[in-house]
Structures are given as structure tokens and as C-alpha cells.
Protein backbone atom coordinates (compact mmCIF):
# COMPACT_ATOMS: atom_id res chain seq x y z
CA UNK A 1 0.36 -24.16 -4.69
CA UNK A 2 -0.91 -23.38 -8.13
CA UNK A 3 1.38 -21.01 -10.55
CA UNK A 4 -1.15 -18.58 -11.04
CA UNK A 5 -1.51 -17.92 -7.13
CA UNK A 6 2.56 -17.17 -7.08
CA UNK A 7 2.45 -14.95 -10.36
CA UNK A 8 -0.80 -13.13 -8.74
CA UNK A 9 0.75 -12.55 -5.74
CA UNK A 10 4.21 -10.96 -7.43
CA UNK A 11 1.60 -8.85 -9.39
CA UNK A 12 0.05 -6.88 -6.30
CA UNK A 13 3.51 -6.34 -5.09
CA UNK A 14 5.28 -4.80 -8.72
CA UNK A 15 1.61 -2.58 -8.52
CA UNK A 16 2.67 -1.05 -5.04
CA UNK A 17 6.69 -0.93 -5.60
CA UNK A 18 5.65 0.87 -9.26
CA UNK A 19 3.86 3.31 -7.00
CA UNK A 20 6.96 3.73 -4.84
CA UNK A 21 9.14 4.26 -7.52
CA UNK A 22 7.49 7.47 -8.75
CA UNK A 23 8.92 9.48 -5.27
CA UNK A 24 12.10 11.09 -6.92
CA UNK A 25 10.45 13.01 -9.49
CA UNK A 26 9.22 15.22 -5.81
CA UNK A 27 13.15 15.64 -5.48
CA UNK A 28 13.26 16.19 -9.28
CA UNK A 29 10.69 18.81 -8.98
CA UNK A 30 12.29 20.49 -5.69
CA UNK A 31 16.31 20.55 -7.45
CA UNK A 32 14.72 22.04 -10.70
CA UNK A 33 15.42 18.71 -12.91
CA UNK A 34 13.02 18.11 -15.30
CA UNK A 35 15.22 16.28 -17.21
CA UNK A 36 14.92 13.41 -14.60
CA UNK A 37 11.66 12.87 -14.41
CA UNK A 38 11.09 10.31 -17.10
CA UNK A 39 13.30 7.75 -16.26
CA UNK A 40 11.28 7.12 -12.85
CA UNK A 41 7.92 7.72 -14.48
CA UNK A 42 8.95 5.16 -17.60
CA UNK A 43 10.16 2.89 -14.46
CA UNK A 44 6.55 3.14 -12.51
CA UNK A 45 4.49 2.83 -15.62
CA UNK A 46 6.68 -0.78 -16.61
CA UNK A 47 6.16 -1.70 -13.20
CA UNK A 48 2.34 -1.43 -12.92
CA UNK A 49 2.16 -2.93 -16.33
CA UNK A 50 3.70 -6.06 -15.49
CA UNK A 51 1.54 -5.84 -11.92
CA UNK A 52 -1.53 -5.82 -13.72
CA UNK A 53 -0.44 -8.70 -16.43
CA UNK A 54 1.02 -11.08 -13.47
CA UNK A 55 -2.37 -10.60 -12.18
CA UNK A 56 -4.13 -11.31 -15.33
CA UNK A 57 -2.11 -14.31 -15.69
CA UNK A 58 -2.87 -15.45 -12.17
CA UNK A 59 -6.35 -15.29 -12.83
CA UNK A 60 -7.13 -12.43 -10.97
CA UNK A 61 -6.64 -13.76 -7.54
CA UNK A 62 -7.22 -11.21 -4.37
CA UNK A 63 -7.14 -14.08 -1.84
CA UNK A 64 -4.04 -16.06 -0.70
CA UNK A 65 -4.71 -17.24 2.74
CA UNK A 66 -3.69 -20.12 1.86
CA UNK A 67 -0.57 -19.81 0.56
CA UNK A 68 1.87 -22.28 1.75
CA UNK A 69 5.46 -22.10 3.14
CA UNK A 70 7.52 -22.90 -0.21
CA UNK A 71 4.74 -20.97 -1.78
CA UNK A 72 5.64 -17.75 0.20
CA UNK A 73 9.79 -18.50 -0.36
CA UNK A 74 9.24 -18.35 -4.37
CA UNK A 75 7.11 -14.94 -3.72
CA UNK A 76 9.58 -13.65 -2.07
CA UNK A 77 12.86 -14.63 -4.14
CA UNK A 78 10.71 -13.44 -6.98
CA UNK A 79 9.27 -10.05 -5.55
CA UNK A 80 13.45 -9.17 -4.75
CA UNK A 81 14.34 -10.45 -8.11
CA UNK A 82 12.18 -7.92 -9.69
CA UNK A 83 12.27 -5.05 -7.71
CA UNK A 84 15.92 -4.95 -8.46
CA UNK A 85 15.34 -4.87 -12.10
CA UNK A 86 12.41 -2.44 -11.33
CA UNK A 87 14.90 -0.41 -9.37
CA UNK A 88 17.75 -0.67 -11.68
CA UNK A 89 15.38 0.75 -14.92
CA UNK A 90 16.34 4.69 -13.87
CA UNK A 91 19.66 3.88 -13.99
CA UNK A 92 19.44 2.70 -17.51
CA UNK A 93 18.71 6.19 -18.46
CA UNK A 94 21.60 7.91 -16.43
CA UNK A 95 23.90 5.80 -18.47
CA UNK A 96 24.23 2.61 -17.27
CA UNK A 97 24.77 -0.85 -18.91
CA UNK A 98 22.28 -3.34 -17.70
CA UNK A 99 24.51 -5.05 -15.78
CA UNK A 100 25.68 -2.53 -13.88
CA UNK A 101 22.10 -0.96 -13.71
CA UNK A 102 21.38 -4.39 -12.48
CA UNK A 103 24.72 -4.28 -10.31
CA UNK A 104 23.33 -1.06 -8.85
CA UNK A 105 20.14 -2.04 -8.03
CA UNK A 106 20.71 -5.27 -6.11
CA UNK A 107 23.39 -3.42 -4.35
CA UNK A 108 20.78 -0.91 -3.04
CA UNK A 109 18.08 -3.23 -2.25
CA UNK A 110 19.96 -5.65 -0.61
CA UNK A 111 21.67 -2.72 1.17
CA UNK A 112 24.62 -4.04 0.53
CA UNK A 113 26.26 -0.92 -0.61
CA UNK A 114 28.91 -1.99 -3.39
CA UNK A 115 28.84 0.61 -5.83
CA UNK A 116 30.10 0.53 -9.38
CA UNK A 117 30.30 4.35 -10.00
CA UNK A 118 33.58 5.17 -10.77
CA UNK A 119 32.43 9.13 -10.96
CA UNK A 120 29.71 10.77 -8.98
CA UNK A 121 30.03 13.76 -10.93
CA UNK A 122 27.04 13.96 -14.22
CA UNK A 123 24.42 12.19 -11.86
CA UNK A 124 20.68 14.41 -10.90
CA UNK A 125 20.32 14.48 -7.22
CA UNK A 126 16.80 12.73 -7.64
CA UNK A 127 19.44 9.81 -8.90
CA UNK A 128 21.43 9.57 -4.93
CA UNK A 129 17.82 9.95 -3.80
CA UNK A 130 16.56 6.85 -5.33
CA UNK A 131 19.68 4.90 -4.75
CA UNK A 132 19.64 5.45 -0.77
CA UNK A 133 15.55 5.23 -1.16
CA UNK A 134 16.16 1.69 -2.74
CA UNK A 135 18.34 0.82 0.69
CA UNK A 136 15.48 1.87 2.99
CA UNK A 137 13.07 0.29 1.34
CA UNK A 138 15.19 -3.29 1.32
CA UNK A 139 16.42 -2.45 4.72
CA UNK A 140 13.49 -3.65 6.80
CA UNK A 141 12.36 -5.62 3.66
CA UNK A 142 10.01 -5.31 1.18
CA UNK A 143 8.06 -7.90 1.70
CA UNK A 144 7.84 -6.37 5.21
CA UNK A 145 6.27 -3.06 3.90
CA UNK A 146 4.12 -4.61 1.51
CA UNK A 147 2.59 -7.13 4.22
CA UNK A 148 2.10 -4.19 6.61
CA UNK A 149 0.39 -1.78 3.66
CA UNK A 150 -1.26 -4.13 1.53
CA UNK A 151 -4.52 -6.16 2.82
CA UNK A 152 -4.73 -9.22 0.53
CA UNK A 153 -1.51 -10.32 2.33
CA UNK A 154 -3.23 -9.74 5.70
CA UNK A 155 -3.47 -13.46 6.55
CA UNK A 156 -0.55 -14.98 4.06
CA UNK A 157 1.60 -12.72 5.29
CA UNK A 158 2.80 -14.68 7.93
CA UNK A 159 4.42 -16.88 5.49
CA UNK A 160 6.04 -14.27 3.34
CA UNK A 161 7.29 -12.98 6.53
CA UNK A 162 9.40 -15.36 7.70
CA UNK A 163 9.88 -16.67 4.59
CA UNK A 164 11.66 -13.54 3.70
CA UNK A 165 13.81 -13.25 7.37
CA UNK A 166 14.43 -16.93 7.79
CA UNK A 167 16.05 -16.34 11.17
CA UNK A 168 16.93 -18.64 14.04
CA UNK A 169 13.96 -17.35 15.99
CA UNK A 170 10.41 -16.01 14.85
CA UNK A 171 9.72 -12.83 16.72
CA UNK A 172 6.61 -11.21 16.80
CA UNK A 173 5.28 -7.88 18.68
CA UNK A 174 1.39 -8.46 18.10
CA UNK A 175 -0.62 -11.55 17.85
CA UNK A 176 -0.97 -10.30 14.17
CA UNK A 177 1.82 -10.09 11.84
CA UNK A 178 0.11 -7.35 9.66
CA UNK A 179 0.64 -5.28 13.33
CA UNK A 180 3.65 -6.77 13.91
CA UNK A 181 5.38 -5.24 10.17
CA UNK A 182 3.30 -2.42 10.87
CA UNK A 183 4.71 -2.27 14.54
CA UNK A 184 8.47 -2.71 13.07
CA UNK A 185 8.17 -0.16 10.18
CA UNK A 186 6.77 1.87 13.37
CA UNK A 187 10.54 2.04 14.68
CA UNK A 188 12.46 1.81 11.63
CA UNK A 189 10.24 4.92 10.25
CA UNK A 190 10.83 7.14 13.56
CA UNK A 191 14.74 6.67 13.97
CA UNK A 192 15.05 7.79 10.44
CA UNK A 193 12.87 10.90 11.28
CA UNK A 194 15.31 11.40 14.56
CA UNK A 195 18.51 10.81 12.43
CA UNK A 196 17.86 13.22 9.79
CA UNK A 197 16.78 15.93 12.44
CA UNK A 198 20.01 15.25 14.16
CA UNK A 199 22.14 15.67 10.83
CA UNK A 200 20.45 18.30 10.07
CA UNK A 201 21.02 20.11 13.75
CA UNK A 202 24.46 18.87 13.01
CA UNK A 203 25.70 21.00 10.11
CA UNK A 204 24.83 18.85 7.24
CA UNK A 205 22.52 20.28 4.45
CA UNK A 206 19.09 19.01 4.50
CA UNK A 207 19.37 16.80 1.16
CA UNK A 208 22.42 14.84 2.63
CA UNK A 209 20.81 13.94 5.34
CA UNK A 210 17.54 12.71 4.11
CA UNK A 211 19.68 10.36 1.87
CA UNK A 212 22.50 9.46 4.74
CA UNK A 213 19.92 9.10 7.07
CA UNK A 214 17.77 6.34 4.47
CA UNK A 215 20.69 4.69 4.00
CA UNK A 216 22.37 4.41 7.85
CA UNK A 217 18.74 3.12 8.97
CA UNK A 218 18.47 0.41 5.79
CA UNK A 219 22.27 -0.33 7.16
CA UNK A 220 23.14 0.31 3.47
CA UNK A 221 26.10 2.59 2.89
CA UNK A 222 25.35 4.74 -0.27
CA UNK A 223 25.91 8.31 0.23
CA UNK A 224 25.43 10.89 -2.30
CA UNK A 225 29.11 12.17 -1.10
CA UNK A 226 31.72 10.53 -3.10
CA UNK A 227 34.20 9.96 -0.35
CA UNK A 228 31.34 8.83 1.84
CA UNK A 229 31.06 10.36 5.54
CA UNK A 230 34.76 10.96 5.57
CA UNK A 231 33.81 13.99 3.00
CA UNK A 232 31.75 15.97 5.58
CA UNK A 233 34.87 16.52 7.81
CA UNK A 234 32.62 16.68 11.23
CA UNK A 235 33.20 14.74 14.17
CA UNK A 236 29.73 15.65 15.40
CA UNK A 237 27.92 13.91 12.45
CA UNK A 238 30.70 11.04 12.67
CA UNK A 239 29.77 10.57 15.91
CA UNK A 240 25.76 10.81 14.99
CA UNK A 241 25.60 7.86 12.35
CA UNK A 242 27.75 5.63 14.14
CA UNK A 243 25.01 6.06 17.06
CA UNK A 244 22.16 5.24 14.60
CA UNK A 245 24.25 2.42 12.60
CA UNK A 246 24.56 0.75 15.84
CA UNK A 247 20.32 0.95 16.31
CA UNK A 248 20.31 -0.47 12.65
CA UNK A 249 21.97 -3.41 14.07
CA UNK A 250 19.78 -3.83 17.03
CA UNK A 251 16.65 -6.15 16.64
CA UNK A 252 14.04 -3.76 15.87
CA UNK A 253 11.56 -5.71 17.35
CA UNK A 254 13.39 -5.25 20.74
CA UNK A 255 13.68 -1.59 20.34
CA UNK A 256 9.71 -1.47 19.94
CA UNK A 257 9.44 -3.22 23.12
CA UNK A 258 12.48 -0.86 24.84
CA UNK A 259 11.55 2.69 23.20
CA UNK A 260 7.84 2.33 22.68
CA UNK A 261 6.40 -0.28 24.99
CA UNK A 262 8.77 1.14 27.87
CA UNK A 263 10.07 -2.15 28.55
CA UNK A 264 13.87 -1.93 28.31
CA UNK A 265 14.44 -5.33 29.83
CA UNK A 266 13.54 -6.65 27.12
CA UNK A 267 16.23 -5.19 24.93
CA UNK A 268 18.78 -4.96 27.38
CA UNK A 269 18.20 -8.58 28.93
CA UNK A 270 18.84 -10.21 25.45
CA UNK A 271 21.94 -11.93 25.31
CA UNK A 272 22.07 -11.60 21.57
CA UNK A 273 22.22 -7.83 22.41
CA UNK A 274 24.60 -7.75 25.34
CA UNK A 275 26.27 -9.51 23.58
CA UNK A 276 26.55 -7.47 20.44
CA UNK A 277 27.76 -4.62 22.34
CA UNK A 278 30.72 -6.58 23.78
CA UNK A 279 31.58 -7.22 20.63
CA UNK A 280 31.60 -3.26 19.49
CA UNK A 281 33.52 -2.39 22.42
CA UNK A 282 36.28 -4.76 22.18
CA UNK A 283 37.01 -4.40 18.39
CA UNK A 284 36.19 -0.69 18.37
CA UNK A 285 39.08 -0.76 21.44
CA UNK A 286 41.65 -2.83 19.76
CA UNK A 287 41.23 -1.51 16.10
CA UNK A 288 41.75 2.23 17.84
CA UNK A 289 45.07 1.04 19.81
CA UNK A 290 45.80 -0.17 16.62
CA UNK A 291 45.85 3.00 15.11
CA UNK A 292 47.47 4.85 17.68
CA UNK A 293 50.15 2.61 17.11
CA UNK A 294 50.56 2.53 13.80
CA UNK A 295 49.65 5.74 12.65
CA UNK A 296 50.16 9.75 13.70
CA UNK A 297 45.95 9.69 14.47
CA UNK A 298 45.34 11.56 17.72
CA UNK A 299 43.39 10.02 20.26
CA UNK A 300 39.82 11.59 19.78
CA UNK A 301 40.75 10.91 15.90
CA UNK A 302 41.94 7.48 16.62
CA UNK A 303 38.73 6.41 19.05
CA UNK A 304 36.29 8.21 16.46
CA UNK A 305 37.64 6.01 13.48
CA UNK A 306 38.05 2.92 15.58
CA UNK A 307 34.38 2.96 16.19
CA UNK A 308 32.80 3.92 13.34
CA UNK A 309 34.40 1.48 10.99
CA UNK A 310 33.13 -1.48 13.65
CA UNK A 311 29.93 -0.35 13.96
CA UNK A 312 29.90 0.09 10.25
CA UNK A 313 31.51 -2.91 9.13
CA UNK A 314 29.65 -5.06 12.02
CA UNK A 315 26.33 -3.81 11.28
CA UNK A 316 27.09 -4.29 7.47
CA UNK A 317 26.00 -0.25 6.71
CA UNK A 318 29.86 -0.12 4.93
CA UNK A 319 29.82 3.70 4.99
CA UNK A 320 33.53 5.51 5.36
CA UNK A 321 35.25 7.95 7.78
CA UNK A 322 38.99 6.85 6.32
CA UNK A 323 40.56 4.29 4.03
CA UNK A 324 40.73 1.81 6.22
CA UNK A 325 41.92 -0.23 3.24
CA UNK A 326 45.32 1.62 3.78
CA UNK A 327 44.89 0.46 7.43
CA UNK A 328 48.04 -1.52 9.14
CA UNK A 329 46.73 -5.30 8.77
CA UNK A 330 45.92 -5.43 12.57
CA UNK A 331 43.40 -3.33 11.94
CA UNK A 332 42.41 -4.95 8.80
CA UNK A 333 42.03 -7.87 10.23
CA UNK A 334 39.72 -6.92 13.29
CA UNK A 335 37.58 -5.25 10.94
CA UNK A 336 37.36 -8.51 8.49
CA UNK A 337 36.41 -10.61 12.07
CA UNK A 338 33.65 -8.22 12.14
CA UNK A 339 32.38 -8.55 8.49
CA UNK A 340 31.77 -12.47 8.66
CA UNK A 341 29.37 -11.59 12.35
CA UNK A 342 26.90 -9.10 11.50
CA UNK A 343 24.08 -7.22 12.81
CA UNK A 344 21.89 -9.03 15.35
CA UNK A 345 18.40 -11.22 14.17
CA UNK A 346 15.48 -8.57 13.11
CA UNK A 347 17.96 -5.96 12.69
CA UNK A 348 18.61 -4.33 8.77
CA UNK A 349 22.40 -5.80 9.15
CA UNK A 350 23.22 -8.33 7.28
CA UNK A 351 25.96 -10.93 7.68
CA UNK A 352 25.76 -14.17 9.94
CA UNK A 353 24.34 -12.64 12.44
CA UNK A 354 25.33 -12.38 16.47
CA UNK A 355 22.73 -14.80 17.69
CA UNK A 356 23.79 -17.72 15.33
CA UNK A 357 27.71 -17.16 16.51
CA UNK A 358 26.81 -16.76 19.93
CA UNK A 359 24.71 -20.25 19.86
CA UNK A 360 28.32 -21.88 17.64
CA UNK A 361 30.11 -20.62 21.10
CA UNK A 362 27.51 -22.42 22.70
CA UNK A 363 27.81 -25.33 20.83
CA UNK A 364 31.05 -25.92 20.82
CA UNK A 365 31.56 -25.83 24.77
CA UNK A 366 28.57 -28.35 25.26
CA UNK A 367 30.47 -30.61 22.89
CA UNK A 368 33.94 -29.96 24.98
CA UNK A 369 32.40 -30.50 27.87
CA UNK A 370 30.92 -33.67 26.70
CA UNK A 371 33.71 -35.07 25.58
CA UNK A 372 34.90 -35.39 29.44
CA UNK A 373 31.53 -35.83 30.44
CA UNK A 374 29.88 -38.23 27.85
CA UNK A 375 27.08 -39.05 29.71
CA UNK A 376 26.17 -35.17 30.80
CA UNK A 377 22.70 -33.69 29.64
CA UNK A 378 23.58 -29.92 29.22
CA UNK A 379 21.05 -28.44 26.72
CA UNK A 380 21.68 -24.93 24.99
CA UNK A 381 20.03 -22.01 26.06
CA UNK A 382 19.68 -18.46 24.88
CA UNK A 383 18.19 -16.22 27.29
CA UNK A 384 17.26 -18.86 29.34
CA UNK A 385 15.53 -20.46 26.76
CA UNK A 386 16.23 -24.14 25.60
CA UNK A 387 17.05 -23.97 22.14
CA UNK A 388 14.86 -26.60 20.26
CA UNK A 389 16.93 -28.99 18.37
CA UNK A 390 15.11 -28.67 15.09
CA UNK A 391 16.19 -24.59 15.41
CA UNK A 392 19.63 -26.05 15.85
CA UNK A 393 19.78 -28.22 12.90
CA UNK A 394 18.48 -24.81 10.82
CA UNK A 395 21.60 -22.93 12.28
CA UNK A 396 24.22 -25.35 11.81
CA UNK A 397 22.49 -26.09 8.26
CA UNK A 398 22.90 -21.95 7.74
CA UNK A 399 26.56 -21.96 9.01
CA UNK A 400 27.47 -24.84 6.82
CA UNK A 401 25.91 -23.82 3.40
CA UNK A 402 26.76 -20.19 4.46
CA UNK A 403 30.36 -21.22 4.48
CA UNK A 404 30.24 -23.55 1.22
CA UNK A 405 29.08 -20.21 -0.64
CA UNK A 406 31.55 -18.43 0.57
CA UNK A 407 34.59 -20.76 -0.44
CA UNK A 408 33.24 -21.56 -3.80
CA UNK A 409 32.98 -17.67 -4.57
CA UNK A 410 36.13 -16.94 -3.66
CA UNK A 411 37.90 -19.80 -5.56
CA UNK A 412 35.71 -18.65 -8.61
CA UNK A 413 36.10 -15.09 -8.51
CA UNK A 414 39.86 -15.50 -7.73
CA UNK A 415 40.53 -17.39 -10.25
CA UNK A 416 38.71 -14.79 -12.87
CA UNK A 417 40.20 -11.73 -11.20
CA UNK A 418 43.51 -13.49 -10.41
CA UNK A 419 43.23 -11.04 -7.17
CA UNK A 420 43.13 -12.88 -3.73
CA UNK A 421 41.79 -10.25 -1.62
CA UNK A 422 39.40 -9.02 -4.46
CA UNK A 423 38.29 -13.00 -4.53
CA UNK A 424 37.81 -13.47 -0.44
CA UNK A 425 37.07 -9.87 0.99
CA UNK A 426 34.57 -9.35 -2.26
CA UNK A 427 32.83 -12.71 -1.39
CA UNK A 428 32.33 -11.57 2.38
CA UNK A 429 31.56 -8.00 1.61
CA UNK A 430 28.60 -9.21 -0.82
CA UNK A 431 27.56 -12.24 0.97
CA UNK A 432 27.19 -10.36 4.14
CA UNK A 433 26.05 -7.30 2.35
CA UNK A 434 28.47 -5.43 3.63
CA UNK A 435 29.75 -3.82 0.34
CA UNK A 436 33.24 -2.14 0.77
CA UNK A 437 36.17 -4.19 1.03
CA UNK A 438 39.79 -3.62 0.48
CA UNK A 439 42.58 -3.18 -2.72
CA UNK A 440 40.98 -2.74 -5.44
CA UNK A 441 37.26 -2.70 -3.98
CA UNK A 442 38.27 -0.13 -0.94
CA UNK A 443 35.44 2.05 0.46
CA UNK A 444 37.32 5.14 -1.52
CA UNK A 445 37.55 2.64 -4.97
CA UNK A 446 34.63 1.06 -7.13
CA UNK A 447 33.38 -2.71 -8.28
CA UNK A 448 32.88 -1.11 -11.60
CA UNK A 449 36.05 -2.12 -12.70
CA UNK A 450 35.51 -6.15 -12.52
CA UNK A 451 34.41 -8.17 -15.38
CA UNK A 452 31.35 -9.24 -15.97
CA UNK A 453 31.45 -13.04 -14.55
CA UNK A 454 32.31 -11.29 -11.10
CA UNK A 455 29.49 -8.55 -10.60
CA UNK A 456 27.32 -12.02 -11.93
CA UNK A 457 28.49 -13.69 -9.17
CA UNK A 458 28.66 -10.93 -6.46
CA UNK A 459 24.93 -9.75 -7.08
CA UNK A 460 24.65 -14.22 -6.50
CA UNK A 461 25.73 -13.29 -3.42
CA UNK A 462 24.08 -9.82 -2.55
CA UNK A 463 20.62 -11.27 -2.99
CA UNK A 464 21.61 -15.41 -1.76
CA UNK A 465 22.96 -13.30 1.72
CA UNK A 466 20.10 -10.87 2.36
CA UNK A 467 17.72 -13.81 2.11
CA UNK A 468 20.01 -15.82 4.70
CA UNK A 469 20.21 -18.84 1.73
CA UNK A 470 17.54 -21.18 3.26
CA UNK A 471 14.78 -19.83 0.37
CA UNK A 472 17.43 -20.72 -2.11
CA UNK A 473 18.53 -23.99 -0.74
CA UNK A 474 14.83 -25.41 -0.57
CA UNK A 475 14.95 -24.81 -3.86
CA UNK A 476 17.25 -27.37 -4.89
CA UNK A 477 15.51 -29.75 -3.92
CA UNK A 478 12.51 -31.78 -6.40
CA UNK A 479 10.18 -31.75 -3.69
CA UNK A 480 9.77 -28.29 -3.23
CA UNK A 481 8.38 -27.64 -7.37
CA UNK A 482 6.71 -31.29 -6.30
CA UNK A 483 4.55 -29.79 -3.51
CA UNK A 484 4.00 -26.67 -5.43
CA UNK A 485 1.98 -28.36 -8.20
CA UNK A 486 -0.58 -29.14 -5.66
């Protein structure tokens, strides 16, 4: 790959996110806030400058069907390095320091969903808008939206695809992956639509649940309320987001082929997916016996809570119907279990994902098994499919350097916020993009109070996680700038 093709390519993509970025001055307009309107407009027209000069640098490319694979991984790291600082320019103006702006941004994009408002109070309603707009946008992926709405990625696309959800499996809906984003995008569009109406129906006002709803599907967690969904006291619209978190955390993909192909099997065959539910049902159980136990909750109160905070923890959305920080450490620790799993592949959760610890149970009784059995063939399968042993290597590859990350950021940030639980639950809340954690970082408290080195290192994390590492990793290595000079 040639620079110019790279820089051309980031160009079309700051053009169409620019566009994007001008929706909240419509909420602006509607809440009577004039006042708001420049920061997004100032935001767009920066945004569509730099478009237009990445494309006059790149020589004015339109074609990149031949863009190659560690071609497409630099796009990509590049396109979510700047639409975070595209997204965090409003914020400037709302008060902000860059960092935090920056903070902010990453947060929302990644849909990771660690805050660092300490006060909700002074902020436009355009400004919650854009935040939980940011989420939805990251939540099926950018590079996913863009490949389904602009044609000059019609036939590259394929690369920025996958390069951008580097999963253990490549699934596709349509021979074409323009149809297949468009396909996905499809589904993630409609259950927003159904989740909003159902809020709505519910009691909540109609702005709420635009942004609740943007943020539940993107699996995201911000929530123009304060104290989250705890502060809308209703069981009925509990019970409502913790029905569309858990979709969030289903492999789209599947859902097309269950909800608009009519073909449930293929959604309810998937082992990933059976076996995601198993793992809702037994944590949501034991972290709602938990509370029965150890607090005064009744049992509708206890069963509601329970299975909420799994579903929101497991799916990495983060949003709040209690402190659970203030939880009895059984519960505490179900709900950390939960963190370091995730959502399933294709889903908007982030994390490890189900399908990668699923195959690691696999693994590891093939290799018990062979240790009585040396001799014993006994390949791995996932839904009755042989997993190849190059996608192996790639998983166990992911598990290792996902696990490397995570030690070295807790050492680091323990040692700068002399906090433990700030240092490890931090690390796994922004690795996995999960965003709340506990003590000082609860889903009632705020990251705005670390130093600087730390939110460095967390938004590391935030945008290392949502791009599952491998984009990152390649990049260490000389071969990768090698190949691209060519």
C-alpha cells in the first residue's frame, strides 16, 4: 500500500462522519437551544475540512479495490482515532479539557460508557444526544456504516470489515459485504426503532428514550439520567432494556437470519448463543440469591436487579438499576466473572467474547483428555464445525495478548492511583468496554477524578479492546510498515 491510498481513504470517511455530526443541532432546534448549535456545526465544518485535505493529500483517489489487509487495519485504527477527536470537539465547548473531551469521546465511541462528568447539571440536551448518538454509531462500528453507505468502499470493504471486527469467525449474510453491513445495520436500526417505542409505551418521556434506547442497542451505557436507569424508578422499563441489552449481545448477524429470514435455527442452534444464555441464567440466579441473602431486597426487587446488572455487565452496556458497587462481594464477584466474558461474536458487546471462552473450555478438555489418551485424535468443534487450527492459533494469540494488557494496566495504573480495585476493575471495565466498575469508579461515581496518566491509559484500553488488539499487535511488527511501502 501507498500512504496516499490510506490518507485518501480516512478522508472519505471524516467527509461522511462530519456530515453525521451536524444531527444535534435538530435536537438543538426542537429544545429551543440556540446556544448549542455552534459547537456541532464548528465540529462538522473541521471535519469535512480535514476530509477534503486527506483527500488532497492522497491524490484524490476514489478507487481502493485494492487495498490490502494491513492496509485496511491502519484505516481503521485511524478512522476510530479520529472520529473520537471529531466527536470529542463539542465537548470542548461545553467545558471540557481536551483530555477529558478526548476521555469522553472514546468512551462513547467505543461504547464503553466510562464517564468523567462529575455533574450532569449545566449540560444542553443536544449534549446527552450526541454522547448516546456517538455509542450507536460505534456500536455496530463505523467502519460498518460507512462500508454499507459509502460506494468507493464497495469492493475494499471487505477488508475494512473484518479488519475492524477481527473475530474468531467471519460471518457474512450476503455474498456481498456492502449487503451484508447493510443487512446488519438492517437489525441494529429496527430494534432501536422497537426499543424506543417500547420506552416510550412504558412511561418514559420521548427524549429519554431516543437516547437510552441509542445507547442500550450500541451496548454503551450513557444515559442522560444521572443515576442511570435506577433514576426512572419503573420496573416495566427495567425490565424493557434488560430485554434489548440482552439482543445487543446476540450476534446480529444471527438475529437477521432468526427475525428477518425466519430461520430461527440458526440463532437458536448456535452454541455460542445457547450458550450465552446459560451463562445469563446462572449468574443472573446466583447474584439474585445473593441479594436475598444479604440484603432486605424483595424477591421481584431482588430477581429484577440480579438480571439486569448481568445482562448489563455481560453484554458490556454498564448501565445501572442499583449500586452494585455497595453489593456484598458475592455478588461483586459474579458480576466481575461476567465483565472479563462479554457479549457474543457480531454482537455490539464488547469484552472477550462467549465464543472464544467457550472454544478455551474446549481446549482445555481435549488437552485433559489427551493427557490419558496421548495418541487420541479429538479435534474441536463449534457447532459441529471443526475449528481450523490457524483460527485457533488467532484465539489463543487473542487470549494471551488480551491478558498481557490487562496485567500490565493494572500494575501501571495501580501503582499511579495507589488504588487496587481502581487499578484491576478499571483495566477490565475499559478493556472490555464495559465502563462502570466499583470504589471509586462505581456506576453512581465518575473517572473524572483520576489523573491524567490513568484516563491516558484507560482510553489505551477503550480503543486497544473495541478493536479486539490484533490491528494493534500487527502493528508491532517491521513487516507490516515493510509491506505497506509497496
Amino acid at each position: 500500500m501507498k500512504g496516499g491510498q490510506v490518507i485518501a481513504a480516512l478522508g472519505f470517511i471524516l467527509i461522511a462522519f462530519g456530515t453525521i455530526i451536524l444531527s444535534p443541532i435538530t435536537v438543538a432546534l426542537i429544545e429551543h437551544e440556540p446556544e448549542a448549535i455552534a459547537p456541532f456545526v464548528w465540529a462538522s465544518a473541521i471535519a469535512i475540512s480535514l476530509g477534503f485535505l486527506c483527500r488532497k493529500m492522497g491524490g484524490g483517489r476514489t478507487n481502493f479495490d485494492r487495498l490490502k489487509r494491513n492496509e485496511g487495519m491502519l484505516i481503521v485504527c485511524l478512522a476510530w482515532l479520529s472520529a473520537a477527536a471529531v466527536t470529542a470537539i463539542p465537548y470542548l465547548f461545553f467545558g471540557l479539557s481536551p483530555l477529558d473531551a478526548y476521555f469522553e469521546a472514546m468512551s462513547g465511541i467505543t461504547t464503553t460508557g466510562a464517564t468523567i462528568l462529575l455533574d450532569f447539571s449545566g449540560y444542553p440536551r443536544c449534549f446527552f444526544f450526541w454522547r448516546s448518538l456517538s455509542q450507536w454509531l460505534g456500536g455496530m462500528g463505523i467502519i460498518v456504516l460507512f462500508v454499507a453507505i459509502l460506494p468507493q468502499f464497495k469492493v475494499a470493504g471487505r477488508q475494512l470489515f473484518f479488519a475492524e471486527a477481527p473475530g474468531p469467525t467471519e460471518e457474512r449474510v450476503t455474498p456481498r459485504i456492502t449487503q451484508t453491513a447493510k443487512a446488519l445495520w438492517f437489525v441494529y436500526v429496527s430494534l432501536t426503532l422497537l426499543e424506543i417505542g417500547a420506552l416510550v409505551w412504558a412511561g418514559m418521556g420521548p427524549f429519554d428514550a431516543v437516547c437510552n434506547s441509542l445507547s442500550t442497542m450500541a451496548a454503551g451505557g450513557f444515559s442522560p439520567n444521572p443515576a442511570s436507569i435506577m433514576g426512572y424508578g419503573s420496573d416495566r422499563i427495567c425490565w424493557i432494556i434488560t430485554v434489548f441489552m440482552f439482543l445487543a449481545g446476540a450476534n446480529f448477524a444471527s438475529q437477521y437470519w432468526a427475525f428477518v429470514r425466519r430461520r430461527p435455527r440458526v440463532l437458536f442452534g448456535s452454541e455460542e448463543f445457547r450458550g450465552y444464555l446459560a451463562i445469563i441464567v446462572a449468574a443472573g440466579g446466583g447474584v439474585s440469591a445473593a441479594l436475598l441473602a444479604t440484603t432486605d431486597a424483595s424477591g421481584v426487587v431482588a430477581l429484577r436487579d440480579g438480571y439486569f446488572q448481568i445482562v448489563s455487565l455481560l453484554t458490556t452496556t454498564g448501565f445501572a438499576t442499583a449500586d452494585f458497587a455497595r453489593w456484598a462481594v458475592p455478588c461483586q464477584v459474579i458480576l466481575f466473572s461476567v465483565m472479563l466474558v462479554g457479549g457474543c461474536a457480531g454482537s455490539a458487546g464488547g469484552g472477550i467474547k462467549v465464543v472464544r471462552i467457550l472454544f478455551c473450555a474446549k481446549y482445555i478438555r481435549r488437552e485433559i483428555v489427551k493427557i490419558i489418551h496421548p495418541r487420541l485424535v479429538m479435534p474441536i468443534k463449534i457447532d459441529r464445525k471443526t475449528v481450523p487450527e490457524a483460527i485457533q492459533q488467532q484465539i489463543l494469540g487473542f487470549l494471551l495478548f488480551y491478558l498481557l494488557v490487562l496485567i500490565a494496566s493494572t500494575l501501571v495504573v495501580t501503582a499511579i492511583e495507589h488504588d487496587l480495585v481502581v487499578g484491576i476493575v478499571g483495566t477490565a471495565a475499559t478493556l472490555g468496554n464495559i465502563g462502570p466498575g466499583y470504589g471509586e469508579i462505581g456506576p453512581m461515581a465518575s473517572f473524572g477524578t483520576l489523573v491524567w496518566p490513568t484516563k491516558l491509559i484507560f482510553i489505551f484500553n477503550m480503543v486497544v479492546g473495541r478493536l479486539e488488539i490484533i490491528p494493534f499487535l500487527a502493528m508491532l511488527h517491521p513487516d507490516f510498515w515493510y509491506l505497506s511501502k509497496h
